[in-house]
Protein backbone atom coordinates (compact mmCIF):
# COMPACT_ATOMS: atom_id res chain seq x y z
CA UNK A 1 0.00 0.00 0.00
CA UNK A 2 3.06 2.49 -0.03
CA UNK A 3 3.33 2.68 -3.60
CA UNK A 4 -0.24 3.27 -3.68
CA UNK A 5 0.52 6.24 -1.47
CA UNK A 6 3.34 7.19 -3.01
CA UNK A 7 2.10 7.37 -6.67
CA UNK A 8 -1.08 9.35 -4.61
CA UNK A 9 1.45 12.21 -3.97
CA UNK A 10 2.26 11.28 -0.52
CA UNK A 11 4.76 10.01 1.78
CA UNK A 12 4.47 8.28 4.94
CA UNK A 13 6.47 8.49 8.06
CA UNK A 14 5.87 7.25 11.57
CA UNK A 15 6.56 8.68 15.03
CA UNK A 16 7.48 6.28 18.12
CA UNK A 17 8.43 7.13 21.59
CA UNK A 18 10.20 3.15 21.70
CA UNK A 19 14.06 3.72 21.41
CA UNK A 20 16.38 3.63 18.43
CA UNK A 21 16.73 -0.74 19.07
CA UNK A 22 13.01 -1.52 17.89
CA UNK A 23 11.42 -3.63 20.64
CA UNK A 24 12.01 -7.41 21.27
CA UNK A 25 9.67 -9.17 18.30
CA UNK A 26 8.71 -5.94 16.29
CA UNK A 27 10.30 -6.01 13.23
CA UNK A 28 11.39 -2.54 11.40
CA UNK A 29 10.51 -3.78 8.04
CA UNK A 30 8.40 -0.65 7.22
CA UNK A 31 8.28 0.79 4.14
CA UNK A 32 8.08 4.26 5.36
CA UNK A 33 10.96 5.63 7.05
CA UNK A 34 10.04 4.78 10.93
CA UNK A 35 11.30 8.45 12.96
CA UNK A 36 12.32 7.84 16.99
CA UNK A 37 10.92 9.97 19.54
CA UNK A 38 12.46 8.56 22.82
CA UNK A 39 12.59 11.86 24.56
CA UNK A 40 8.93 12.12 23.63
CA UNK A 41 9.69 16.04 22.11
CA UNK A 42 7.65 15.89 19.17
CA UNK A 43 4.66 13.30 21.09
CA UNK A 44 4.56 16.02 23.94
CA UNK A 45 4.30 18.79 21.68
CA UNK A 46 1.49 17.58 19.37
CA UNK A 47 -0.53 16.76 22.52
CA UNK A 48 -0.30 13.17 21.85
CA UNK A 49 1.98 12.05 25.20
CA UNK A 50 -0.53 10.42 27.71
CA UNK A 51 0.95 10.15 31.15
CA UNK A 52 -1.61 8.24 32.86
CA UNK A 53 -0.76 4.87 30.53
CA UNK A 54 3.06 5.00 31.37
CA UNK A 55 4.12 7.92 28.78
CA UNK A 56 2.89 6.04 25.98
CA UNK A 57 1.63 8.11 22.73
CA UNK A 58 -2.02 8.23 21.86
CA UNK A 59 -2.30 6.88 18.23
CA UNK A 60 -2.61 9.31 16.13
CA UNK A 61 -2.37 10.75 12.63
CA UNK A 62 -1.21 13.66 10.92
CA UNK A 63 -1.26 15.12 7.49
CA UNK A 64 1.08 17.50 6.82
CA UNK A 65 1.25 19.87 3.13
CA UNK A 66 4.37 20.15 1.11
CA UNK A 67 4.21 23.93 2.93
CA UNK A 68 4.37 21.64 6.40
CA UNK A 69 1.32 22.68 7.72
CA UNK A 70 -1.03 20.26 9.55
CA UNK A 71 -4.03 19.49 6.34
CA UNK A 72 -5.29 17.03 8.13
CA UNK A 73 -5.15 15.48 12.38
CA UNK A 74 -6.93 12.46 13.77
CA UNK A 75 -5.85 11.19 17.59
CA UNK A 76 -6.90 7.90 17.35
CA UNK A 77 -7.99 5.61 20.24
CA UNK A 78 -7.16 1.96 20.83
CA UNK A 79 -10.73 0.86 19.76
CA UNK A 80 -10.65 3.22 16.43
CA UNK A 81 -8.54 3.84 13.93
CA UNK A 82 -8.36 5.33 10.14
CA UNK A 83 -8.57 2.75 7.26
CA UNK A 84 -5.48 3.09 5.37
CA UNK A 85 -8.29 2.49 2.40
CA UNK A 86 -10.20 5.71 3.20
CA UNK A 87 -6.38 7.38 4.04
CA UNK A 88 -5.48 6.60 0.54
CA UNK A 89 -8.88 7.68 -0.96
CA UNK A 90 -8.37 11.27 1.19
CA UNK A 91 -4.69 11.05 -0.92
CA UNK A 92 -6.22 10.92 -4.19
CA UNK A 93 -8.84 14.01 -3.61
CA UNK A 94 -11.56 12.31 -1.61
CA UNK A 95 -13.18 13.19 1.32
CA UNK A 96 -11.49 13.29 4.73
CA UNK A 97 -12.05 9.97 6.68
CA UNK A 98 -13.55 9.32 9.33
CA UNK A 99 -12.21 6.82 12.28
CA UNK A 100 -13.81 3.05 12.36
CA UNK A 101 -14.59 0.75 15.43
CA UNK A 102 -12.30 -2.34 15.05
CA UNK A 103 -13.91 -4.17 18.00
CA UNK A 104 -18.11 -3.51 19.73
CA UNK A 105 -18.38 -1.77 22.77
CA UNK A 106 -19.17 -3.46 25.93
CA UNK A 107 -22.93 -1.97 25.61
CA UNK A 108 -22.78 -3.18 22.00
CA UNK A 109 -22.10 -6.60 23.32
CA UNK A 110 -24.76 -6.64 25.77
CA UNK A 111 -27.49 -5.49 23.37
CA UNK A 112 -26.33 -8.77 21.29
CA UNK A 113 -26.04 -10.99 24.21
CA UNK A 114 -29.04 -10.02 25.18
CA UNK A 115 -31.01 -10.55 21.68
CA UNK A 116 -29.44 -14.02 20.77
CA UNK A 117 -30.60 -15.12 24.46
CA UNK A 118 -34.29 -14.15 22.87
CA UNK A 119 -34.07 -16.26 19.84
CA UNK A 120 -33.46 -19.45 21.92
């Protein structure tokens, strides 16, 4: 999908707080250039540094113009996230994205344990 984004106009970069070794198990096989924030400088000063989880980053992304101004900024949470898909279609002129659920909330859940419990 990084050609795709690439012959889009755009090029991708990520931001981590993790230090320049990546982690036991992750592999750095990206193929965007993967940027180290272990100070936290640039995760504190896009508001994305959240002290109550250990000084972890918030997911997050951000568009920047070839003038390096912010176009576009999501902070993502654990639960949603931006479809690279609908990233890709923003790339090419669509509209701007908005973030999906991956997984139900626990009321969503209940509202479907409860129902199938009605069909028995």
């Amino acid at each position: 999908m990084a050609e795709e984004f690439r012959a889009a106009g755009t090029a991708l970069a990520a931001v981590s707080a993790d230090a320049l070794a990546a982690p036991a198990g992750v592999a750095n096989d990206f193929a965007f250039p993967l940027l180290r924030d272990p100070g936290c400088q640039v995760i504190r000063a896009w508001g994305l540094f959240h002290a109550q989880r250990g000084g972890i980053a918030y997911p997050a992304i951000f568009w920047l113009g070839a003038d390096r101004r912010v176009r576009f900024a999501a902070r993502e949470t654990m639960a949603e996230r931006m479809r690279p898909a609908d990233l890709l279609a923003m790339a090419r002129g669509g509209a701007r994205p908005a973030p999906r659920r991956l997984w139900p909330r626990l009321a969503d859940w209940g509202r479907a344990l409860r129902a199938g419990g009605r069909r028995r």
